[in-house]
C-alpha atoms as a PDB file:
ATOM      1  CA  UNK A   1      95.659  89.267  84.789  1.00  0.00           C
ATOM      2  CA  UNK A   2      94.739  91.263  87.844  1.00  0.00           C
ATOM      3  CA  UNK A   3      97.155  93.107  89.617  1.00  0.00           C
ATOM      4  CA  UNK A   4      96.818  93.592  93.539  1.00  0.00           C
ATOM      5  CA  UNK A   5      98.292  96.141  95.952  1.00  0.00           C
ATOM      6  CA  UNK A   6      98.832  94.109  98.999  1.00  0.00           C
ATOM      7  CA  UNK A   7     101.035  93.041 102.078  1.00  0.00           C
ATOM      8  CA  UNK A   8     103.343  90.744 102.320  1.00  0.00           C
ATOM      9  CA  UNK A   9     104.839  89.645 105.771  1.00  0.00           C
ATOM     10  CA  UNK A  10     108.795  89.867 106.336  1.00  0.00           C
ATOM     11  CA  UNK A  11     110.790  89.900 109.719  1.00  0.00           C
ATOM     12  CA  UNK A  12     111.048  87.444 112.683  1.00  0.00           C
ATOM     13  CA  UNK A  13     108.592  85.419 114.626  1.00  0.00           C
ATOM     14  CA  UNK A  14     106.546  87.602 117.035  1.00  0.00           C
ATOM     15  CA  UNK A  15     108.338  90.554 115.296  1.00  0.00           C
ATOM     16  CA  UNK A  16     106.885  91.281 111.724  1.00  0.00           C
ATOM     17  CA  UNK A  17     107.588  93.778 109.698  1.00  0.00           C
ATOM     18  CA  UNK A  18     105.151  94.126 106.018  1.00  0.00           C
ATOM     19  CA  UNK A  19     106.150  95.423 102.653  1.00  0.00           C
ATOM     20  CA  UNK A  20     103.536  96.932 100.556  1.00  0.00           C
ATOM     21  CA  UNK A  21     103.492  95.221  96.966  1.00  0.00           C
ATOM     22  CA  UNK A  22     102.289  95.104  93.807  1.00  0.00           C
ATOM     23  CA  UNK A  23     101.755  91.474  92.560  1.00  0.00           C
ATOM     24  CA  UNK A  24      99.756  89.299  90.416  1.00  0.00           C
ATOM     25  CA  UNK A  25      96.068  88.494  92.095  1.00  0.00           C
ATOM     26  CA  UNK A  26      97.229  84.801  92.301  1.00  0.00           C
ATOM     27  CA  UNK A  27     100.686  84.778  92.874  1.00  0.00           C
ATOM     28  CA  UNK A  28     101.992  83.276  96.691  1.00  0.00           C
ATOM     29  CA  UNK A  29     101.733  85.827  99.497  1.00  0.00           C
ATOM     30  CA  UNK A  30     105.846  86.004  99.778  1.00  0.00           C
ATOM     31  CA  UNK A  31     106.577  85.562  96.061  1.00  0.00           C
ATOM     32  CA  UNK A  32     108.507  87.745  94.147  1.00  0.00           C
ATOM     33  CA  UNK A  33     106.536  91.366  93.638  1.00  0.00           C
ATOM     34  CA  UNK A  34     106.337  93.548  90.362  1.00  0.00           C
ATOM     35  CA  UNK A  35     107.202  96.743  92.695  1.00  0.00           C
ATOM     36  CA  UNK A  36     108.125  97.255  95.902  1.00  0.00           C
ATOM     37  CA  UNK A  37     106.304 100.597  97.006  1.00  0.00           C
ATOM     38  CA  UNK A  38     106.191 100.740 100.713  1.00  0.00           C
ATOM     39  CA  UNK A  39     106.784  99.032 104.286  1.00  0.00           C
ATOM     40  CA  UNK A  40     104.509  99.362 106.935  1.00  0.00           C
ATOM     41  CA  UNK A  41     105.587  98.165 110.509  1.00  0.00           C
ATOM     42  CA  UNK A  42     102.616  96.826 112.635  1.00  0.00           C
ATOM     43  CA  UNK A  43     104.560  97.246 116.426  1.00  0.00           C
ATOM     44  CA  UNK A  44     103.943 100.516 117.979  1.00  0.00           C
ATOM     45  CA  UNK A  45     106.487 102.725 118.824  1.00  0.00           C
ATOM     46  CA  UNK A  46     106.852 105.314 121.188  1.00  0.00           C
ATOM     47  CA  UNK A  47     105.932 108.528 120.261  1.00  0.00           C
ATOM     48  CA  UNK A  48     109.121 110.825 119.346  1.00  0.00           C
ATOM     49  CA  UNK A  49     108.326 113.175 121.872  1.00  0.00           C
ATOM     50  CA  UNK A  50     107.887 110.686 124.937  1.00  0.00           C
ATOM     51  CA  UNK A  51     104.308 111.750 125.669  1.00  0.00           C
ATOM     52  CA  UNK A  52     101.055 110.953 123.357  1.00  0.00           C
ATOM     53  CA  UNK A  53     100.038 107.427 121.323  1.00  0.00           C
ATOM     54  CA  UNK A  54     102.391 104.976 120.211  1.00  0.00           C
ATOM     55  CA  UNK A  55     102.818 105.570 116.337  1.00  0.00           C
ATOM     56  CA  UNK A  56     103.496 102.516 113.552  1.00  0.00           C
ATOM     57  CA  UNK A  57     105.742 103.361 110.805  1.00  0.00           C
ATOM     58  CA  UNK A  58     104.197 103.696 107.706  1.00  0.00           C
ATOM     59  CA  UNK A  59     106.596 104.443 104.450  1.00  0.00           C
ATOM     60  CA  UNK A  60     104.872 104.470 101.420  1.00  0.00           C
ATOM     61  CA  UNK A  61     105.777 105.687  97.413  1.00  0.00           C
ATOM     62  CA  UNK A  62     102.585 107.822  96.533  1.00  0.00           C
ATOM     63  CA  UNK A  63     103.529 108.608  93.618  1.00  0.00           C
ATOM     64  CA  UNK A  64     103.915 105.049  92.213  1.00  0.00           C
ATOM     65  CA  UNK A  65     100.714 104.218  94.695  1.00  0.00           C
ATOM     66  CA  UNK A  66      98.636 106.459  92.113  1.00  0.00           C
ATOM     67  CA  UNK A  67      99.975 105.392  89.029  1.00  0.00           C
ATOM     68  CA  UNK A  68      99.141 101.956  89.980  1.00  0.00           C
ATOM     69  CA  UNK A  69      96.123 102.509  91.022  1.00  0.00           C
ATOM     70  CA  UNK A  70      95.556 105.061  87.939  1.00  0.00           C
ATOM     71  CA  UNK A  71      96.502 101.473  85.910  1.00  0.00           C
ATOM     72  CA  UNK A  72      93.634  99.417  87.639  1.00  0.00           C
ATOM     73  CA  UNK A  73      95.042  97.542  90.598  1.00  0.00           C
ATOM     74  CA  UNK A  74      93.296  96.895  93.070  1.00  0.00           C
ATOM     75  CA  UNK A  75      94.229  96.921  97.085  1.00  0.00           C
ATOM     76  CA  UNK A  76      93.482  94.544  99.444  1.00  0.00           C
ATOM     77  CA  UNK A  77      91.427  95.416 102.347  1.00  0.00           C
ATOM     78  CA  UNK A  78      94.459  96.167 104.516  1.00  0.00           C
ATOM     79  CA  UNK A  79      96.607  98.148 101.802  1.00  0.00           C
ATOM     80  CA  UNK A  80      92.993  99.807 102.002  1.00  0.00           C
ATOM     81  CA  UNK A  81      92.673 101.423 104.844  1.00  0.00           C
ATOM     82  CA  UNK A  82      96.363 102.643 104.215  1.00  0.00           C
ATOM     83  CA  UNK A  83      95.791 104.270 101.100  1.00  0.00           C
ATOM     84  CA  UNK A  84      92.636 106.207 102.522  1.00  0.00           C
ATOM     85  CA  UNK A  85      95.175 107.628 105.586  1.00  0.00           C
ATOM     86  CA  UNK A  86      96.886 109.064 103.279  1.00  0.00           C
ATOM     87  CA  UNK A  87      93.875 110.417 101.080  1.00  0.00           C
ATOM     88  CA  UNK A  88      94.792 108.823  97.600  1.00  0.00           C
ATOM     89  CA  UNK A  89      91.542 107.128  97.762  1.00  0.00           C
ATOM     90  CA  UNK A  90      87.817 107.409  99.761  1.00  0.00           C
ATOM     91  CA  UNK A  91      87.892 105.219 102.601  1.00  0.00           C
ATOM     92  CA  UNK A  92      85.880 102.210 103.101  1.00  0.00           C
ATOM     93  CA  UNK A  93      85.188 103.020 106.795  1.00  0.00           C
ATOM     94  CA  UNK A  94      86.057 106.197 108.260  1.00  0.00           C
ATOM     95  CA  UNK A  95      89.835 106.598 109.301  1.00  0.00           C
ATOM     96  CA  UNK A  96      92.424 109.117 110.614  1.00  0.00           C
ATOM     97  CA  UNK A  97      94.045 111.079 107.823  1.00  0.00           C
ATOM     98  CA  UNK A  98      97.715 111.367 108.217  1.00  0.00           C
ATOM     99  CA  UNK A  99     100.296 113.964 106.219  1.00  0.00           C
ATOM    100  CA  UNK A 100     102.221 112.861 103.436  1.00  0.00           C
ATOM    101  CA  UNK A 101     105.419 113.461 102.713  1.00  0.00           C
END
């Protein structure tokens, strides 16, 4: 069966907040996950210093991203473009890279 890196949506109405999962391809988009690797949070927020962009929280495992991916599964288009910010795979489109920790 085909295992998927992808999003699913937590949080309140107008206020949602995304873990990044590993799940079955055909498995519900809230069902239970095999792993829980990362959480991404789609509302900007202001930048720690008070001046410059609004950031989005991004948390993510990269470790267990890689062995995942080292297994075969496959990320959606949105886990995607996260992946490629954080250089564990060539992007799609071009993107901003961003520092891991």
């Amino acid at each position: 069966m085909v295992v998927r890196l992808r999003l699913a949506r937590f949080g309140k109405r107008h206020a949602p907040v995304y873990n990044i999962v590993v799940q079955h391809a055909r498995t519900a988009r809230n069902a239970k996950p095999i792993e829980v690797i990362g959480t991404y949070d789609p509302i900007p927020k202001p930048a720690p210093d008070g001046a410059g962009k609004p950031i989005k929280d991004i948390q993510l495992d990269t470790v267990r991203a890689k062995y995942w991916l080292g297994v075969g599964a496959q990320p959606s288009d949105p886990v995607w473009r996260m992946l490629a910010m954080f250089g564990l795979i060539e992007p799609r489109w071009p993107v901003q890279r961003i520092k891991a920790l």
